[in-house]
Protein backbone atom coordinates (compact mmCIF):
# COMPACT_ATOMS: atom_id res chain seq x y z
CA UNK A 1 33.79 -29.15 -41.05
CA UNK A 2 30.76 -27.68 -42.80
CA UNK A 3 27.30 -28.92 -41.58
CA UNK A 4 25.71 -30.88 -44.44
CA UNK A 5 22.15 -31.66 -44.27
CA UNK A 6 21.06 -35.30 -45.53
CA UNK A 7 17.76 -35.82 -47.87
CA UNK A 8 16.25 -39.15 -48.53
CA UNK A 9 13.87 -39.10 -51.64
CA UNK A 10 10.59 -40.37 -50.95
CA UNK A 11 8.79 -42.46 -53.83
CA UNK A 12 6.37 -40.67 -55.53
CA UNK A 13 2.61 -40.50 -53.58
CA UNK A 14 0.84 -42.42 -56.39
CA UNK A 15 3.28 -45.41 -56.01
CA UNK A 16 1.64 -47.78 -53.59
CA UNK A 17 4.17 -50.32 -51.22
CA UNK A 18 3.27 -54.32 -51.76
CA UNK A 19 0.41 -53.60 -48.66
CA UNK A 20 -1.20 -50.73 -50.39
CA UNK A 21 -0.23 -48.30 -48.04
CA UNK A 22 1.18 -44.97 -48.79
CA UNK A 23 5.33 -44.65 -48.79
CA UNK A 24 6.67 -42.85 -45.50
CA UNK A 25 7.30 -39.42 -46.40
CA UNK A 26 11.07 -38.16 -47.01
CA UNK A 27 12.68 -36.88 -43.61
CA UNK A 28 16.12 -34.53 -43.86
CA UNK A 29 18.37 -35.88 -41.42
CA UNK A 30 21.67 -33.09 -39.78
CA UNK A 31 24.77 -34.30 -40.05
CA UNK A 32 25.18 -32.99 -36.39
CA UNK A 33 22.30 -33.47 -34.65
CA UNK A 34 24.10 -33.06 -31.25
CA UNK A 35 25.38 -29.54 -31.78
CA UNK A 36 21.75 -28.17 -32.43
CA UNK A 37 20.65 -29.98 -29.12
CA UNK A 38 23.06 -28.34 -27.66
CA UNK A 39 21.97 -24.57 -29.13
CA UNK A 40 18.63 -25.34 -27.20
CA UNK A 41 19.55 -26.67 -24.60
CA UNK A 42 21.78 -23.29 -23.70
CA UNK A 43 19.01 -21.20 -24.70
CA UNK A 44 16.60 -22.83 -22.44
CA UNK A 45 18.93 -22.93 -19.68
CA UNK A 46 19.98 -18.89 -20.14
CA UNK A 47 15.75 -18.22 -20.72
CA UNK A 48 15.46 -20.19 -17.30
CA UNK A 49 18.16 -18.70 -15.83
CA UNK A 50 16.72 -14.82 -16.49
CA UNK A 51 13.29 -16.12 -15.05
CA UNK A 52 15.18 -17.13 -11.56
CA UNK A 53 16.89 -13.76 -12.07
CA UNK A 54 13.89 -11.69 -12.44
CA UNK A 55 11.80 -13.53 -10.03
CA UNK A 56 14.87 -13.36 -7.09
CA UNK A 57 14.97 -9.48 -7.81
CA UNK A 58 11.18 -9.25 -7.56
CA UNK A 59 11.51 -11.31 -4.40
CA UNK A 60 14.21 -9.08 -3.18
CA UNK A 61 12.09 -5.62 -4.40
CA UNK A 62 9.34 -6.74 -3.01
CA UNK A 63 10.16 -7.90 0.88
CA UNK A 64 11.97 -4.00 0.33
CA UNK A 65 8.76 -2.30 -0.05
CA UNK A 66 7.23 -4.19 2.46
CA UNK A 67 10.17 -3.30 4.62
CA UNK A 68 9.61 0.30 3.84
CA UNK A 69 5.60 0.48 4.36
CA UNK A 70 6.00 -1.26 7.68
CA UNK A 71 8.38 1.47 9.21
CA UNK A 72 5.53 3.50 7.46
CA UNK A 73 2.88 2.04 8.83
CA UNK A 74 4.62 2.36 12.56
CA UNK A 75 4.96 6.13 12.26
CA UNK A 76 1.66 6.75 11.39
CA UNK A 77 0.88 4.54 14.45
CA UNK A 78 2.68 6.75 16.49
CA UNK A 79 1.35 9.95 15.13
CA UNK A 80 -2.08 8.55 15.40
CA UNK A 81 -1.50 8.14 19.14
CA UNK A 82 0.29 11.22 19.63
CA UNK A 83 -2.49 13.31 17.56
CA UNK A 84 -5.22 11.29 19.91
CA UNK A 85 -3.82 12.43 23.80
CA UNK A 86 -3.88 15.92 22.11
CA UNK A 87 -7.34 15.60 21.38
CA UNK A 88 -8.09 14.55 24.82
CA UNK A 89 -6.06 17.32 26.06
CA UNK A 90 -7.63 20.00 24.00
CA UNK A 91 -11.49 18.90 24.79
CA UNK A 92 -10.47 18.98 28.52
CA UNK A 93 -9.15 22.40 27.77
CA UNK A 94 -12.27 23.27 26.17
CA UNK A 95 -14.55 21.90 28.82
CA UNK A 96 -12.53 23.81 32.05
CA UNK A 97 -12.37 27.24 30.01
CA UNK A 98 -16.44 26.57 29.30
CA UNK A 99 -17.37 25.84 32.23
CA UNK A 100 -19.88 28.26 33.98
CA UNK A 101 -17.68 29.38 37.11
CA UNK A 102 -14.88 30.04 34.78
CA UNK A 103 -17.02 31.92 32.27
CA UNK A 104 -18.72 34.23 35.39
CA UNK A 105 -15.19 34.68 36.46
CA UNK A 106 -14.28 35.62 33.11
CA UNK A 107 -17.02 37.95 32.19
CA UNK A 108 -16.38 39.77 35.78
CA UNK A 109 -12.88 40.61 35.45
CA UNK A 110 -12.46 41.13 31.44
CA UNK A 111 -15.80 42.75 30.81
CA UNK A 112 -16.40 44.19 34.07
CA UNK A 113 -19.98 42.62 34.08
CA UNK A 114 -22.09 41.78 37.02
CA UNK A 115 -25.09 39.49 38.15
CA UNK A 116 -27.96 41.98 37.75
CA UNK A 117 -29.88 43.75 40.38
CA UNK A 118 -33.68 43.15 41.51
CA UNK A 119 -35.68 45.06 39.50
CA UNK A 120 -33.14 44.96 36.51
CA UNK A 121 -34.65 42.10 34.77
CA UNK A 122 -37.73 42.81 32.78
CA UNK A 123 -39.96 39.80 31.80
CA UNK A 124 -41.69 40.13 28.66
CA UNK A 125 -45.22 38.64 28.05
């Protein structure tokens, strides 16, 4: 059964109805209105249904990443901590190999130097 569409003729616009009113204009009428409903109706429902779709695999991507930059964020933690106590351990390093009885002990038995003699030291004026 072939869709046939319907016209109804409208009068001419400069015949005037018995009020003086202009005639209702001519409106084409489907012979199966229901069927073209329907057309939008599925299109609607498949253009909602790929919005759900795309926003629950955004959703999904999404608490992924933030899945992934939390374990992240935790191992940078760690390192952060780890990279910290060796810092403390290497300026306590520093401060016991600079210290002054470590650096006369040092200079004695590497360089062979001494604490110089009386009348050694020469004061310039």
């Amino acid at each position: 059964m072939a869709a046939e569409a319907v016209a109804v003729q409208a009068r001419p616009r400069s015949v005037r109805t018995a009020r003086g009113r202009a005639p209702r204009r001519a409106h084409t009428i489907a012979a199966e209105p229901s069927r073209s409903l329907r057309d939008q109706l599925v299109r609607r429902n498949v253009v909602a249904g790929a919005f759900v779709v795309l926003a629950a695999v955004v959703h999904v991507w999404t608490g992924l990443r933030v899945g992934h930059l939390a374990y992240d964020l935790s191992q940078l933690h760690g390192l952060g901590r780890r990279l910290e106590r060796e810092g403390l351990l290497l300026r306590a390093e520093l401060a016991a190999e600079t210290a002054p009885d470590r650096l006369e002990e040092m200079a004695r038995t590497r360089l062979g130097l001494r604490p110089p003699r009386p009348g050694e030291v020469v004061i310039l004026r």
